[in-house]
Protein backbone atom coordinates (compact mmCIF):
# COMPACT_ATOMS: atom_id res chain seq x y z
CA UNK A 1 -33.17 41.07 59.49
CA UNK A 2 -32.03 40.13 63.14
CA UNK A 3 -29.41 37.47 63.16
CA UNK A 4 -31.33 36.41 66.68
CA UNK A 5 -34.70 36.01 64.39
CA UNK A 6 -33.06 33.66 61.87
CA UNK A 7 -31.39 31.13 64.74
CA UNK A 8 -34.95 31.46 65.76
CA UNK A 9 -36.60 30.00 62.72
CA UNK A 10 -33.94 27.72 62.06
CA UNK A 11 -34.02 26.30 65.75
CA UNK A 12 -37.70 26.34 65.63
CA UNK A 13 -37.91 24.23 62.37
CA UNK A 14 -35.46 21.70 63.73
CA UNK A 15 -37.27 21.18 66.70
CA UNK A 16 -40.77 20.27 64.37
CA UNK A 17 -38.91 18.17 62.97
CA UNK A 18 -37.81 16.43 65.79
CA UNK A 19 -41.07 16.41 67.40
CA UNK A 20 -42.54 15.12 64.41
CA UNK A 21 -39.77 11.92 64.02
CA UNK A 22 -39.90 11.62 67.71
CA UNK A 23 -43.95 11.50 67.37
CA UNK A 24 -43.56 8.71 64.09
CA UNK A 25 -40.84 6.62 66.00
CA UNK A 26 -43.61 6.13 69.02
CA UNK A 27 -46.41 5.31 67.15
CA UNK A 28 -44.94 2.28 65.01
CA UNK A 29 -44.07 1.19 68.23
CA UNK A 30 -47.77 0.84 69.72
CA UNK A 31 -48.07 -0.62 65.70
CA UNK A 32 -45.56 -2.91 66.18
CA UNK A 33 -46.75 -4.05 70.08
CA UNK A 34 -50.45 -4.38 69.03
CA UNK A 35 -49.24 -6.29 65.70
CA UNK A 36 -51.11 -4.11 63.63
CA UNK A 37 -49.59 -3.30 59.76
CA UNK A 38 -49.44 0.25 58.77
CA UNK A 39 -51.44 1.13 55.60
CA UNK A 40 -49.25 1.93 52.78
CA UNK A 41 -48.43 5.66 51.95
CA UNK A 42 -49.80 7.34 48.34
CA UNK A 43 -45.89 6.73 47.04
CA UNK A 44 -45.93 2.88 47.92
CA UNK A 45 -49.43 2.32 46.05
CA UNK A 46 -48.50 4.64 43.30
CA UNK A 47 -45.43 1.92 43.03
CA UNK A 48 -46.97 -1.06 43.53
CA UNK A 49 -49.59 0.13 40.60
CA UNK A 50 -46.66 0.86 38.33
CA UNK A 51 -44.78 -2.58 38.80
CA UNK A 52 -48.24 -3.96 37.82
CA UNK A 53 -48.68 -2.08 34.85
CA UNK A 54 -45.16 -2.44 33.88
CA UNK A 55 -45.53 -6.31 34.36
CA UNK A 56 -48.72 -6.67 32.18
CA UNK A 57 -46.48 -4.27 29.26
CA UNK A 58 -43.43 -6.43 29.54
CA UNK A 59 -45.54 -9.61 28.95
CA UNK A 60 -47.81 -7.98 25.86
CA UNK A 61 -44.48 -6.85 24.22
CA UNK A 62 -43.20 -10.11 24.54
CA UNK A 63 -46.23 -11.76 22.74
CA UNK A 64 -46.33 -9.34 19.95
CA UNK A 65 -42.41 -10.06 19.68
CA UNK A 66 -42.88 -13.40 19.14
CA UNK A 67 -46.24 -13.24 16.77
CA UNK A 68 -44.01 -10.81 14.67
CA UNK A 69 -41.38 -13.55 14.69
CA UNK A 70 -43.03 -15.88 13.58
CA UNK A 71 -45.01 -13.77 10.85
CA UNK A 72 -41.37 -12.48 9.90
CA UNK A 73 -40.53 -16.38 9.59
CA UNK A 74 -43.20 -17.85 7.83
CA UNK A 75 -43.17 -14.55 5.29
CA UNK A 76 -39.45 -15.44 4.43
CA UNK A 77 -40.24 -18.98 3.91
CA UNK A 78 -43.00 -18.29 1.54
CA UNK A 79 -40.68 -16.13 -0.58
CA UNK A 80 -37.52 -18.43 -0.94
């Protein structure tokens, strides 16, 4: 291909990118003037669900730790 028609794409793509940063930057600013919070993105849900989840694991392994402990404890005792 055409050197000329690959610094086109490639000049082309930067400047969408641009636009599109450019485009984000102005728009949290009107957010951040009218004191308005931006809704989280898919990603930041998607984490905040996972934290949850791994909270409410964290905790149930803990209690089964400790039942087993204690099962583990009073079985030994019974056998001595």
């Amino acid at each position: 291909m055409n050197p000329h028609f690959h610094d086109t794409v490639y000049y082309l793509k930067r400047a969408g990118y641009h636009a599109k940063h450019g485009a984000l930057e102005s728009y949290e600013s009107i957010q951040h003037r009218l004191g308005t919070k931006p809704e989280p993105t898919r990603a930041e849900v998607v984490r905040h669900r996972v934290g949850q989840v791994r909270g409410r694991a964290s905790a149930a392994v803990g209690t089964v730790r400790r039942s087993v402990g204690r099962r583990a404890s009073v079985s030994s005792e019974r056998n001595a």
